[in-house]
C-alpha atoms as a PDB file:
ATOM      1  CA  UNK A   1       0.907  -1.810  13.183  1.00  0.00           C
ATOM      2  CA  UNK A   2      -0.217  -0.320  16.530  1.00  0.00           C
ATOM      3  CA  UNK A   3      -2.770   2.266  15.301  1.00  0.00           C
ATOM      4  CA  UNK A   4      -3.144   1.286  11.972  1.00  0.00           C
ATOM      5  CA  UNK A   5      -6.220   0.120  10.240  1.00  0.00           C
ATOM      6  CA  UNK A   6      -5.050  -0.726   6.785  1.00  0.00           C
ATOM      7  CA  UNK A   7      -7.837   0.793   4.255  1.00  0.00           C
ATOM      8  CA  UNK A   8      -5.677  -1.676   1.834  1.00  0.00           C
ATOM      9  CA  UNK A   9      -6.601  -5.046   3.595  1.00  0.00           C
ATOM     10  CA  UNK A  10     -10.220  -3.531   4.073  1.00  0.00           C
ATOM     11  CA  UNK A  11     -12.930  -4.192   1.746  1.00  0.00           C
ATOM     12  CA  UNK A  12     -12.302  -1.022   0.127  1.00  0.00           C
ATOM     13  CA  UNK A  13      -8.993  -1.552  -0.461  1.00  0.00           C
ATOM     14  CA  UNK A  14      -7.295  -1.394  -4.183  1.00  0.00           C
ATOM     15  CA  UNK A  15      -4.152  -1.866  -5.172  1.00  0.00           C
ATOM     16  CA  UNK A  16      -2.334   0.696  -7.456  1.00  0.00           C
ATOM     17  CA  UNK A  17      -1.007  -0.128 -11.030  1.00  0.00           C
ATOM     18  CA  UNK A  18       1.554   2.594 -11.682  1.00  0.00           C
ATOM     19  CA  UNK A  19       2.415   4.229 -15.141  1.00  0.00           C
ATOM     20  CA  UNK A  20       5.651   2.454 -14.903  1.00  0.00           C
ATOM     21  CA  UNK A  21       4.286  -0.573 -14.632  1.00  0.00           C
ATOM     22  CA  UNK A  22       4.216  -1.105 -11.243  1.00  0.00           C
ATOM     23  CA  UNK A  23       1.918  -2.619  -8.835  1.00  0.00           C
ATOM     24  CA  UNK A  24       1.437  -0.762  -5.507  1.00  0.00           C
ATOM     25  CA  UNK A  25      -0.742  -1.401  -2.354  1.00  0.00           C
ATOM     26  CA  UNK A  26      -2.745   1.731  -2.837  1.00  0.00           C
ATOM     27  CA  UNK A  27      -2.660   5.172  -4.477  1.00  0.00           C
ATOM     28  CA  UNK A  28      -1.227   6.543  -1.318  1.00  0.00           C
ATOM     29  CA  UNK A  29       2.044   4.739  -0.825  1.00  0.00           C
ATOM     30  CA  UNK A  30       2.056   5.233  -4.976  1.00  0.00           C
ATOM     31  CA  UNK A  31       2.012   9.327  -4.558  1.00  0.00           C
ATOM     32  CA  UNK A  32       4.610   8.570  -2.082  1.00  0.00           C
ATOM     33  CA  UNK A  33       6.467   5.897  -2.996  1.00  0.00           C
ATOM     34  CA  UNK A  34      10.035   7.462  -2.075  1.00  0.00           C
ATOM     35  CA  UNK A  35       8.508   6.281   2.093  1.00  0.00           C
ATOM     36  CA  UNK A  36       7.972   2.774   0.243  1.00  0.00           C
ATOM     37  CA  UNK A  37      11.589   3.447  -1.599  1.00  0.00           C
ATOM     38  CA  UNK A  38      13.373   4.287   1.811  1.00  0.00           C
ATOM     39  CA  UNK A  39      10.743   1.597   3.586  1.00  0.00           C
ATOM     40  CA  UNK A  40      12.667  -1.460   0.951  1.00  0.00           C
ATOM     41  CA  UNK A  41      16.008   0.297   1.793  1.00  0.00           C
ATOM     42  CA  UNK A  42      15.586  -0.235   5.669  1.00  0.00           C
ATOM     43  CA  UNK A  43      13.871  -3.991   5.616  1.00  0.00           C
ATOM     44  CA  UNK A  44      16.851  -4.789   2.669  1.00  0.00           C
ATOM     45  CA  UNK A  45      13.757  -5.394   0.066  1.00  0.00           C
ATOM     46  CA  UNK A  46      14.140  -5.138  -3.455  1.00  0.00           C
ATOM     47  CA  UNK A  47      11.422  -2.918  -5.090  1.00  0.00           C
ATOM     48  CA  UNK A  48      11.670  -4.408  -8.010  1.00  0.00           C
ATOM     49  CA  UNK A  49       9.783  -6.919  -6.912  1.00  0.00           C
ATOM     50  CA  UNK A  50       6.945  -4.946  -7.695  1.00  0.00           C
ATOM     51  CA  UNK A  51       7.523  -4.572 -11.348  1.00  0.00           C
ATOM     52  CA  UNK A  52       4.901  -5.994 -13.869  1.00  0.00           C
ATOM     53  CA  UNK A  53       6.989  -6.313 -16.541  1.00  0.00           C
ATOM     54  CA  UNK A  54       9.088  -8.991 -14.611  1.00  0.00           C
ATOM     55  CA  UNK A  55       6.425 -10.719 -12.490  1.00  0.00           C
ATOM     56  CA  UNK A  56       3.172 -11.575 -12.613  1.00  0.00           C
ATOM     57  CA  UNK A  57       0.456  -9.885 -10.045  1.00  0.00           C
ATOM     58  CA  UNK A  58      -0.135 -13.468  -8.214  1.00  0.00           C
ATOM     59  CA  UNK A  59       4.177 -13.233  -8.123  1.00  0.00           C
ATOM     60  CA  UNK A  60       4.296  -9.699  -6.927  1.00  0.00           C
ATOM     61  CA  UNK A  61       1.613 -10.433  -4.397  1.00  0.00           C
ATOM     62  CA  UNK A  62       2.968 -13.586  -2.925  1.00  0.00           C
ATOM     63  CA  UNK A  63       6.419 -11.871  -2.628  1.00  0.00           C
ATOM     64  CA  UNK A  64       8.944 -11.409   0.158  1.00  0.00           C
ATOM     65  CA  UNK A  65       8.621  -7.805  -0.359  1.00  0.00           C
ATOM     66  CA  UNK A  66       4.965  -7.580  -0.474  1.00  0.00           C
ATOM     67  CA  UNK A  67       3.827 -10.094   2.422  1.00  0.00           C
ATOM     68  CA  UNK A  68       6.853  -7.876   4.386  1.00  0.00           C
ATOM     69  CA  UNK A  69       5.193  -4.739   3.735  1.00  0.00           C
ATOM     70  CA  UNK A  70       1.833  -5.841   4.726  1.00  0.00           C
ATOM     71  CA  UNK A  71       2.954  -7.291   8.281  1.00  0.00           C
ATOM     72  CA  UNK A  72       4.847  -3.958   8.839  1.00  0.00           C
ATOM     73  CA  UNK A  73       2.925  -0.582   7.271  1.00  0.00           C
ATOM     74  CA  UNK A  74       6.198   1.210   8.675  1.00  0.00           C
ATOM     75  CA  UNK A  75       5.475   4.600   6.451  1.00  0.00           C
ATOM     76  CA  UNK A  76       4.165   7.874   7.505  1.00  0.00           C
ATOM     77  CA  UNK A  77       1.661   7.800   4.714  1.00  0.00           C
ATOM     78  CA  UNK A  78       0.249   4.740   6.280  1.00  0.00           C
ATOM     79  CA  UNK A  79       0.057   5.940   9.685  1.00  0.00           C
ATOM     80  CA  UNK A  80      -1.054   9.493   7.885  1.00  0.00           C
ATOM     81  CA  UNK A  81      -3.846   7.717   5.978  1.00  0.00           C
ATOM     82  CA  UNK A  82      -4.828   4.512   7.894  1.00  0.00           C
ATOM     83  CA  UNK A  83      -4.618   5.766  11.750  1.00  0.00           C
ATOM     84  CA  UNK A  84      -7.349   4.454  13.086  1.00  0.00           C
ATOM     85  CA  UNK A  85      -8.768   8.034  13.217  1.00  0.00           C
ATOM     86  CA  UNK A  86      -8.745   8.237   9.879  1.00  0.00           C
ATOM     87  CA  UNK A  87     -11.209   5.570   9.117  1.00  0.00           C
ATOM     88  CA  UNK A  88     -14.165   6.774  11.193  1.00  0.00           C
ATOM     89  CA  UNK A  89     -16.185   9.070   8.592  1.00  0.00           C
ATOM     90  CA  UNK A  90     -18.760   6.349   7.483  1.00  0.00           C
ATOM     91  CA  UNK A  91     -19.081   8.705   4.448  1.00  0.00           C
ATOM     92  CA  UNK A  92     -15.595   8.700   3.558  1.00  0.00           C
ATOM     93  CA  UNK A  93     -15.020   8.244  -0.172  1.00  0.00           C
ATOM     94  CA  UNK A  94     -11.235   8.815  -0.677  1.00  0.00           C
ATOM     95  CA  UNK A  95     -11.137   5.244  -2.125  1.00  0.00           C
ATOM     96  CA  UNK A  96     -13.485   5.307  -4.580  1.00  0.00           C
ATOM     97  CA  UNK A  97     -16.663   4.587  -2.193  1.00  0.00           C
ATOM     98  CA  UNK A  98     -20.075   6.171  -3.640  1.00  0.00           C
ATOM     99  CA  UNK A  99     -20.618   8.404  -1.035  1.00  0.00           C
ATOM    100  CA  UNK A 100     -24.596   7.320   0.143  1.00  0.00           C
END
């Protein structure tokens, strides 16, 4: 996590339901989800463990696979999206923030 300051664990963070019935850290790793897909092959997660239709949220949140990909953020959209670079613009409204 060495450069990373996860917009998800922020205030502003959301979590993403998918179409599929999903439920995703964030829109980002969503639009990308084949990094989270290769991310579950590499760590030997199932990403099933996301799916709504088998689990409940509390489940899919308190889940080997999701506490996993929280301690590790090992994507290039997260390093693309949450570099600590990327979270200086005060005015930044990518997550739904009202811009002020």
């Amino acid at each position: 996590m060495i450069g990373i300051s996860p917009k998800c664990l922020q205030k502003q963070g959301k979590d993403f339901l998918s179409t599929t019935g999903k439920l995703y850290p964030c829109c980002w790793i969503y639009s990308r989800r084949h990094e989270l897909e290769d991310w579950a092959k590499r760590y030997n997660k199932n990403i099933e463990d996301l799916d709504l239709a088998k689990y409940t949220v509390r489940q899919v949140k308190s889940s080997d696979f999701w506490k996993s990909f929280f301690k590790s953020f090992d994507t290039d959209v997260c390093r693309q999206e949450c570099s600590k670079n990327s979270w200086t613009n005060k005015r930044n409204n990518k997550r739904g923030n009202d811009i002020v």
